[in-house]
C-alpha atoms as a PDB file:
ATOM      1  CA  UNK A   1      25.712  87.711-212.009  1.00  0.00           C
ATOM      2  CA  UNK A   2      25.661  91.345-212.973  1.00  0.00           C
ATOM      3  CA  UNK A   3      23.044  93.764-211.564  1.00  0.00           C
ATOM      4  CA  UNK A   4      20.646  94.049-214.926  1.00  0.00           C
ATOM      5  CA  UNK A   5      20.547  89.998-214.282  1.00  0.00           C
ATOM      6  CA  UNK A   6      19.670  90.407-210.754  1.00  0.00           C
ATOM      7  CA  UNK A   7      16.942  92.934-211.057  1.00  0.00           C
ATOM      8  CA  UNK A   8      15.526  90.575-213.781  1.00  0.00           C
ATOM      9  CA  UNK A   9      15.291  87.675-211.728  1.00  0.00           C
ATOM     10  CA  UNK A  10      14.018  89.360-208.713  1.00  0.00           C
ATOM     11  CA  UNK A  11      11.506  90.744-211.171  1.00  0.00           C
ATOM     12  CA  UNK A  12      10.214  87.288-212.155  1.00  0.00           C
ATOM     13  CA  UNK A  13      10.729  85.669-208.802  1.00  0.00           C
ATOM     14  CA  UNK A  14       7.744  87.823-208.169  1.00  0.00           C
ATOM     15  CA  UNK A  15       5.605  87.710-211.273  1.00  0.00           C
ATOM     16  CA  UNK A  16       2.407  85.873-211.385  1.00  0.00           C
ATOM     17  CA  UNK A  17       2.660  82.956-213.694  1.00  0.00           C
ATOM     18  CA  UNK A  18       0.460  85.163-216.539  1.00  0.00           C
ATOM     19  CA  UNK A  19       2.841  87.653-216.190  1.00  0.00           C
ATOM     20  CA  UNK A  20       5.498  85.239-216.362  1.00  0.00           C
ATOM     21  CA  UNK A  21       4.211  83.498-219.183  1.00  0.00           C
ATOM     22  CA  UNK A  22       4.211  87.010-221.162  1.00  0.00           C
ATOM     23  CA  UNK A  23       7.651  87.390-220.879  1.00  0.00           C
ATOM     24  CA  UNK A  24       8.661  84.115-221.889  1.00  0.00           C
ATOM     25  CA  UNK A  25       6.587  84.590-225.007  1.00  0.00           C
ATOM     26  CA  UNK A  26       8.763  88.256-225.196  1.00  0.00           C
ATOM     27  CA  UNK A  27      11.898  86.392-225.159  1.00  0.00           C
ATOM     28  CA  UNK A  28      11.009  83.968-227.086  1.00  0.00           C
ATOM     29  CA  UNK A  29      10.172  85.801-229.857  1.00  0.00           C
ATOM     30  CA  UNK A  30      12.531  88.750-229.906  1.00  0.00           C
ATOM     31  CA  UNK A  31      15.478  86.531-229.545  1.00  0.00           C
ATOM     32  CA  UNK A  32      14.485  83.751-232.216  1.00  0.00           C
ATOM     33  CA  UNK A  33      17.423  83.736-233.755  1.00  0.00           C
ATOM     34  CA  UNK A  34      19.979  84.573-231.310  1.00  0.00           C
ATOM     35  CA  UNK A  35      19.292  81.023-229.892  1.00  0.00           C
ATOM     36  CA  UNK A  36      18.276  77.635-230.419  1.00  0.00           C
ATOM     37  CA  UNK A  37      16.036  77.510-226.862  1.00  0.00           C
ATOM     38  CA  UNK A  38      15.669  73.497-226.814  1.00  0.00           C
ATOM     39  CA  UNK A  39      19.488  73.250-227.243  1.00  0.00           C
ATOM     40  CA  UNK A  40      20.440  75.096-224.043  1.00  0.00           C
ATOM     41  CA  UNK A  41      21.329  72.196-221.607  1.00  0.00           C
ATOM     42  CA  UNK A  42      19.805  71.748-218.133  1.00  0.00           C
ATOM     43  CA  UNK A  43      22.282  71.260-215.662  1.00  0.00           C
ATOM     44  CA  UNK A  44      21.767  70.016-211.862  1.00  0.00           C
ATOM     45  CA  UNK A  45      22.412  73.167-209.368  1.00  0.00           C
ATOM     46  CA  UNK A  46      25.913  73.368-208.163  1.00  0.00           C
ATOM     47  CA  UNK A  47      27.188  73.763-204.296  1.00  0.00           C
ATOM     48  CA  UNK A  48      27.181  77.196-204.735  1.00  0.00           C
ATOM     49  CA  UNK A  49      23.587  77.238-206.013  1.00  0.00           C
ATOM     50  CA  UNK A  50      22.491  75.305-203.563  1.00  0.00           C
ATOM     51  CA  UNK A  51      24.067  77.372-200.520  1.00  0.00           C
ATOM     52  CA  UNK A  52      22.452  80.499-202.647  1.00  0.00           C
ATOM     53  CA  UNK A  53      18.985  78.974-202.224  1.00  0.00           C
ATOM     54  CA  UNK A  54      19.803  78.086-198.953  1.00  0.00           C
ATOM     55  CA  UNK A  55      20.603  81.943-198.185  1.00  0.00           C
ATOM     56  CA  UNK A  56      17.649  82.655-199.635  1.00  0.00           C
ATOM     57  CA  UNK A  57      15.209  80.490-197.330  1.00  0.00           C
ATOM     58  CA  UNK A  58      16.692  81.872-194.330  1.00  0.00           C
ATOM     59  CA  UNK A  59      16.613  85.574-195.342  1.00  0.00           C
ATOM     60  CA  UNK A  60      13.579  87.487-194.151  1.00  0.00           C
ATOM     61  CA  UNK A  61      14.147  90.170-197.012  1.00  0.00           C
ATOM     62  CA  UNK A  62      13.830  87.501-199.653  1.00  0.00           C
ATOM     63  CA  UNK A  63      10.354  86.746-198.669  1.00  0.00           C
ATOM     64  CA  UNK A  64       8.999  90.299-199.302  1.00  0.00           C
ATOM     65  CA  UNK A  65       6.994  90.739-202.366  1.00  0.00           C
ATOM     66  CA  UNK A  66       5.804  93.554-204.552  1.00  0.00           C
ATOM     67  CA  UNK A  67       2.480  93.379-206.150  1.00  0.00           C
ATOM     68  CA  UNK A  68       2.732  92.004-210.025  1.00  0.00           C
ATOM     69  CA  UNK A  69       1.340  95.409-211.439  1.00  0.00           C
ATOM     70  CA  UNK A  70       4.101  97.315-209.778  1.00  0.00           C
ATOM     71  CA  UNK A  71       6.597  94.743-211.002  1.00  0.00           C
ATOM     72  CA  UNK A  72       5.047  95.141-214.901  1.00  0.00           C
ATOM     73  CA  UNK A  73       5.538  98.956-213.935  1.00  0.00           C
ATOM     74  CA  UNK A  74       9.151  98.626-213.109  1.00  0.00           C
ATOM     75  CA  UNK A  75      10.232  96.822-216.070  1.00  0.00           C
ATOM     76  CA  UNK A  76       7.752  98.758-218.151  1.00  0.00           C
ATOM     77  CA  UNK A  77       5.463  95.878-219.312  1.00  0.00           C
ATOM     78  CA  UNK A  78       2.138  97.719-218.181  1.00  0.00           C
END
């Protein structure tokens, strides 16, 4: 994963779900036809996924949150 798709997820990994929910709606509609969302397959995490959310549970630093309006600030949604 590249570092614009890291900042991304830590940015919703800390969203509230309204915030969350605006987003989706974002990417929903500014990418309509780029992609077909109900045809993307869901797929059953890996052994590397899983050891990555297992890293994640036992790191301290993963557990520290910024407030949601700070978050919207950062990706300039607010």
């Amino acid at each position: 994963m590249n570092a614009i798709k890291e900042r991304i997820f830590g940015a919703v990994t800390v969203m509230d779900n309204s915030s969350a929910l605006k987003l989706w709606e974002f990417i929903t509609n500014e990418f309509v036809h780029s992609a077909d969302w109900n045809s993307i397959p869901e797929t059953e995490p890996d052994e590397f996924d899983l050891q990555m959310l297992a890293e994640i549970e036992q790191d301290k630093d993963c557990h520290e949150f910024i407030p949601a309006d700070e978050a919207e600030k950062i990706l300039g949604l607010s």
